[in-house]
Protein backbone atom coordinates (compact mmCIF):
# COMPACT_ATOMS: atom_id res chain seq x y z
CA UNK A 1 -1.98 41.03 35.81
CA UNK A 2 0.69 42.94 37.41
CA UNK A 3 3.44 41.84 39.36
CA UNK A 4 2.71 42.06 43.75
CA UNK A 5 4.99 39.50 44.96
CA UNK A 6 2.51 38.09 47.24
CA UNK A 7 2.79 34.24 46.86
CA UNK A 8 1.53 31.30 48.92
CA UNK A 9 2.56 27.85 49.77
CA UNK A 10 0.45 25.53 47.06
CA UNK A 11 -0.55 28.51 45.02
CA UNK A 12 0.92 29.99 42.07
CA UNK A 13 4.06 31.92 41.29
CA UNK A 14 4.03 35.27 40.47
CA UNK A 15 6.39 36.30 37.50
CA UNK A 16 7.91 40.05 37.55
CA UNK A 17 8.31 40.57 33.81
CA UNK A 18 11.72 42.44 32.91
CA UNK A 19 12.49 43.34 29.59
CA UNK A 20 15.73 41.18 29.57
CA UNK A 21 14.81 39.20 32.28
CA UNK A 22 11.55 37.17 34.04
CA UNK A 23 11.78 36.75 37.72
CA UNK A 24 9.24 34.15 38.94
CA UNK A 25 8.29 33.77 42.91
CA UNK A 26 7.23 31.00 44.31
CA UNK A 27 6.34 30.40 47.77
CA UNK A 28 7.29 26.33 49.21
CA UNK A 29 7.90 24.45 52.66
CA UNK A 30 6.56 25.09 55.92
CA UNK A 31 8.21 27.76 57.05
CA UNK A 32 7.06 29.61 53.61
CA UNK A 33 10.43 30.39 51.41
CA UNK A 34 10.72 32.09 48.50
CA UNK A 35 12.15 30.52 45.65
CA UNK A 36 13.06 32.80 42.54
CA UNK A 37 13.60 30.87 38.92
CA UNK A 38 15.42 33.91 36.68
CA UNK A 39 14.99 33.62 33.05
CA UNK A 40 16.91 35.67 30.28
CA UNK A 41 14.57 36.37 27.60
CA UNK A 42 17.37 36.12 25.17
CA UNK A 43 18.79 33.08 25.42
CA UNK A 44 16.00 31.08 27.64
CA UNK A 45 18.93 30.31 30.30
CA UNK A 46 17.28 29.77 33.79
CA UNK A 47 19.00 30.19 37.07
CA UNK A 48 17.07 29.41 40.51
CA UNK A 49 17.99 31.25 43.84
CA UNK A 50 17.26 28.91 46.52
CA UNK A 51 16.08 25.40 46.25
CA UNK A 52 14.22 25.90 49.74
CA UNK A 53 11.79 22.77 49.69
CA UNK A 54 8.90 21.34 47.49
CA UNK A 55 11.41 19.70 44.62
CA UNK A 56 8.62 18.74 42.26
CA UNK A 57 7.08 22.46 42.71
CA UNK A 58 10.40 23.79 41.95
CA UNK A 59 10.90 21.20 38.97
CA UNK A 60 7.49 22.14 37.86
CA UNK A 61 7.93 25.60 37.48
CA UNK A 62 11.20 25.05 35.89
CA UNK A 63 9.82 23.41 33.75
CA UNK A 64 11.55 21.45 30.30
CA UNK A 65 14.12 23.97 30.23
CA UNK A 66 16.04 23.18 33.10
CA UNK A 67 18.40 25.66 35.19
CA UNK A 68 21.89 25.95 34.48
CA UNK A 69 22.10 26.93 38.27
CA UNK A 70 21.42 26.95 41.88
CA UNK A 71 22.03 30.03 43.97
CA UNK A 72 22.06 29.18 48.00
CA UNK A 73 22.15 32.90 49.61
CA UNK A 74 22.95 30.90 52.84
CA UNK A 75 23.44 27.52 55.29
CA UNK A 76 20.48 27.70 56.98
CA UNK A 77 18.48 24.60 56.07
CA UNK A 78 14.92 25.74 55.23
CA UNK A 79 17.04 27.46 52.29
CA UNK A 80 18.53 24.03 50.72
CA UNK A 81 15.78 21.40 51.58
CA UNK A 82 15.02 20.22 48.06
CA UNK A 83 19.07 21.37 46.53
CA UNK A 84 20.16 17.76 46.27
CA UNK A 85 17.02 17.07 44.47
CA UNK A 86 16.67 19.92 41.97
CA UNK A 87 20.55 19.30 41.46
CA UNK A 88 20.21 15.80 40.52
CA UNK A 89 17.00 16.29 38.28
CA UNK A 90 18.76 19.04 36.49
CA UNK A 91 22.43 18.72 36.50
CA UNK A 92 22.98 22.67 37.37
CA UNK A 93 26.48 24.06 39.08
CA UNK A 94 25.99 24.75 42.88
CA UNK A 95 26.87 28.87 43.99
CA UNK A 96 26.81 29.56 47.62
CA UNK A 97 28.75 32.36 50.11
CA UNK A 98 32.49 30.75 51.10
CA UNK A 99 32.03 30.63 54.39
CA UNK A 100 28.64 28.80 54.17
CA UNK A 101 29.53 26.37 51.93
CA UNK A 102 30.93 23.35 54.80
CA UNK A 103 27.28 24.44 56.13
CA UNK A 104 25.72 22.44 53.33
CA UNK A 105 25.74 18.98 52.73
CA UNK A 106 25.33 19.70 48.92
CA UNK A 107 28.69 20.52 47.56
CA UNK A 108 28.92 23.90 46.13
CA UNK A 109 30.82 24.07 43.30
CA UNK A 110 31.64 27.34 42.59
CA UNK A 111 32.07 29.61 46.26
CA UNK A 112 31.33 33.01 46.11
CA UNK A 113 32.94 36.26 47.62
CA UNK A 114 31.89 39.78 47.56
CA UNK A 115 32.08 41.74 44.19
CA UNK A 116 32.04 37.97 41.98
CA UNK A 117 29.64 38.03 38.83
CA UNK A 118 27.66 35.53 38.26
CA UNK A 119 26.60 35.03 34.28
CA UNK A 120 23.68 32.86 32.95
CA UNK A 121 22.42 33.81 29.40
CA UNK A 122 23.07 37.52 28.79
CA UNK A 123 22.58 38.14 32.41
CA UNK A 124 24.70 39.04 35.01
CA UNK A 125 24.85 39.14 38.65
CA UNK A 126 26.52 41.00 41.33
CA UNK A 127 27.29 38.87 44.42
CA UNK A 128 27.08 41.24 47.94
CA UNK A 129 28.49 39.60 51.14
CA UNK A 130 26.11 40.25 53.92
CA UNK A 131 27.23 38.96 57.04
CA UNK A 132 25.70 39.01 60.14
CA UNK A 133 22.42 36.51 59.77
CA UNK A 134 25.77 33.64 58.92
CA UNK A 135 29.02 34.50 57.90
CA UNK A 136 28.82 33.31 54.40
CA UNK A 137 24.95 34.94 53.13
CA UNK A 138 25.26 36.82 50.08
CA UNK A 139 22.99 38.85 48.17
CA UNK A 140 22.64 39.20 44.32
CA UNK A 141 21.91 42.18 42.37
CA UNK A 142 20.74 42.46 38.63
CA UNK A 143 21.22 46.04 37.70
CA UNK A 144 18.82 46.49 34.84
CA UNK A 145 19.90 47.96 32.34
CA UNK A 146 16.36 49.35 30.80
CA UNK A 147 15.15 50.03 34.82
CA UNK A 148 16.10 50.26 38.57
CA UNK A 149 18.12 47.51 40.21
CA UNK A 150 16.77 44.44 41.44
CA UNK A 151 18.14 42.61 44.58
CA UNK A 152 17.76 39.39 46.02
CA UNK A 153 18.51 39.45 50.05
CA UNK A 154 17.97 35.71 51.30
CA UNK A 155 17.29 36.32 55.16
CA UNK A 156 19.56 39.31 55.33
CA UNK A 157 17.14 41.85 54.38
CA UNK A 158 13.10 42.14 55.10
CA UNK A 159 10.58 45.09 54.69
CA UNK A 160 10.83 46.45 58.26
CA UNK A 161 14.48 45.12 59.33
CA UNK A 162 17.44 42.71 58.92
CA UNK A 163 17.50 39.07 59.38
CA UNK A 164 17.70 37.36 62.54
CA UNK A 165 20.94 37.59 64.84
CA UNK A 166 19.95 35.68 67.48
CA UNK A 167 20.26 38.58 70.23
CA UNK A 168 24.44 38.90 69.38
CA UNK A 169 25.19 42.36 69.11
CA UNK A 170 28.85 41.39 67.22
CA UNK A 171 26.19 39.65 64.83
CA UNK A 172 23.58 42.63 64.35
CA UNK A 173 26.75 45.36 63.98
CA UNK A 174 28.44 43.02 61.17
CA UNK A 175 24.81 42.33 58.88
CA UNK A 176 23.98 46.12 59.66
CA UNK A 177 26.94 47.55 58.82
CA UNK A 178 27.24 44.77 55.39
CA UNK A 179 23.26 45.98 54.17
CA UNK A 180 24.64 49.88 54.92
CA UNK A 181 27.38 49.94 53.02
CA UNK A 182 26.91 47.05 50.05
CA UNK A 183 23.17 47.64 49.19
CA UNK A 184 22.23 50.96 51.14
CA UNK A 185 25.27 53.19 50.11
CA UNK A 186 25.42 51.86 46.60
CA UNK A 187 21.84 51.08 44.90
CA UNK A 188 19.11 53.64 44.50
CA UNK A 189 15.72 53.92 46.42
CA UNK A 190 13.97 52.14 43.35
CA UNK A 191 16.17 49.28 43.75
CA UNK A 192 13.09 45.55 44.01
CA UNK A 193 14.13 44.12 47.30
CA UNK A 194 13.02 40.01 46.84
CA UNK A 195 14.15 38.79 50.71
CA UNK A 196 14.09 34.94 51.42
CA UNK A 197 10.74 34.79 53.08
CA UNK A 198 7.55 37.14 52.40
CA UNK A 199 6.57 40.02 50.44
CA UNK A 200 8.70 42.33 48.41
CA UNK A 201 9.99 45.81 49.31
CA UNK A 202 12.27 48.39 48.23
CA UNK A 203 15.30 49.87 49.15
CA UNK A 204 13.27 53.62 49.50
CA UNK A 205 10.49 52.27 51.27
CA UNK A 206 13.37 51.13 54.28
CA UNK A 207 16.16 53.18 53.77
CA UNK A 208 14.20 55.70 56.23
CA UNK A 209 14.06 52.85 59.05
CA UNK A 210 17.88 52.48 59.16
CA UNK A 211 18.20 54.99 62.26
CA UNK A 212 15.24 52.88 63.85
CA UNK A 213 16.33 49.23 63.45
CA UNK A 214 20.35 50.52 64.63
CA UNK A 215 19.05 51.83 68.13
CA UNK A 216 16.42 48.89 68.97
CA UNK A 217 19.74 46.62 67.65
CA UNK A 218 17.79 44.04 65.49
């Protein structure tokens, strides 16, 4: 079956099959996260973006292989419930935005800034500061090489608008401004969109919203 995207708490993942990489959604916790477990076909070197909750799902569907990472786009704490867990099971290196990091009570071990690559396998990632939804979220783009961009957006970035700014204007100008110019000016319409919570979009399908979600300022 094709890739959708659409994943529910206690039912399957959904794996969006690359031709260097396999991204696997899963949906866990009650406030329904998305977890994504990225595997290079190469090298079989798995790297999971956001250890949100459920620790024996997420060990599941990591399976024998292990992770030789853990990506936490930000502090917020629906988005590191089962971290120490998946950490100790596994053993992987903690990645998170610098100015989230004192945010969670997992160390990170490696902070991250705008423009850093991360590597795992013959993969690599482009980190994107986004700030606005917390100072330190970050985004990560894999720029295919045999098709479009793909872009993982944590809570920054959701078919229909930005993440939550919790009615602060200074807030909504910094995260609109961050998706503008770091994803928006810089990736094409075809570029996946995989945001922290719900279903996939694109970059095309929102890029004509931007004029919208600026004047109702969220």
């Amino acid at each position: 079956m094709s890739y959708t995207g659409n994943v529910t708490v206690g039912g399957p993942a959904d794996a969006h099959e690359l031709a260097r990489l396999i991204i696997s959604k899963a949906a866990v916790g009650p406030m329904n996260n998305n977890a994504y477990l990225l595997r290079c076909r190469a090298t079989g070197t798995q790297l999971l973006v956001d250890a949100a909750a459920e620790p024996a799902t997420l060990l599941e569907l990591i399976g024998d292989d292990g992770i030789t990472a853990v990506v936490t786009t930000h502090r917020h704490g629906d988005h590191w419930g089962a971290l120490a867990e998946v950490v100790a099971a596994t053993g992987a290196t903690t990645y998170a935005g610098r100015p989230d990091t004192e945010g969670i009570p997992v160390p990170t071990d490696v902070p991250l800034d705008d423009g850093d690559t991360l590597t795992f396998g013959d993969i690599e990632l482009t980190v994107r500061r986004l700030t606005g939804h917390t100072p330190g979220s970050v985004a990560l783009v894999y720029d295919d090489p045999d098709g479009h961009p793909h872009l993982f957006t944590g809570d920054s970035l959701f078919p229909g608008g930005v993440g939550n700014t919790h009615g602060d204007p200074a807030a909504f100008a910094a995260l609109l401004h961050d998706v503008e110019t770091r994803l928006f000016a810089t990736l094409p319409d075809e570029t996946w969109v995989y945001p922290g919570h719900g279903a996939d979009t694109t970059l095309g399908a929102e890029r004509p919203q931007l004029p919208a979600w600026r004047e109702r300022g969220w």
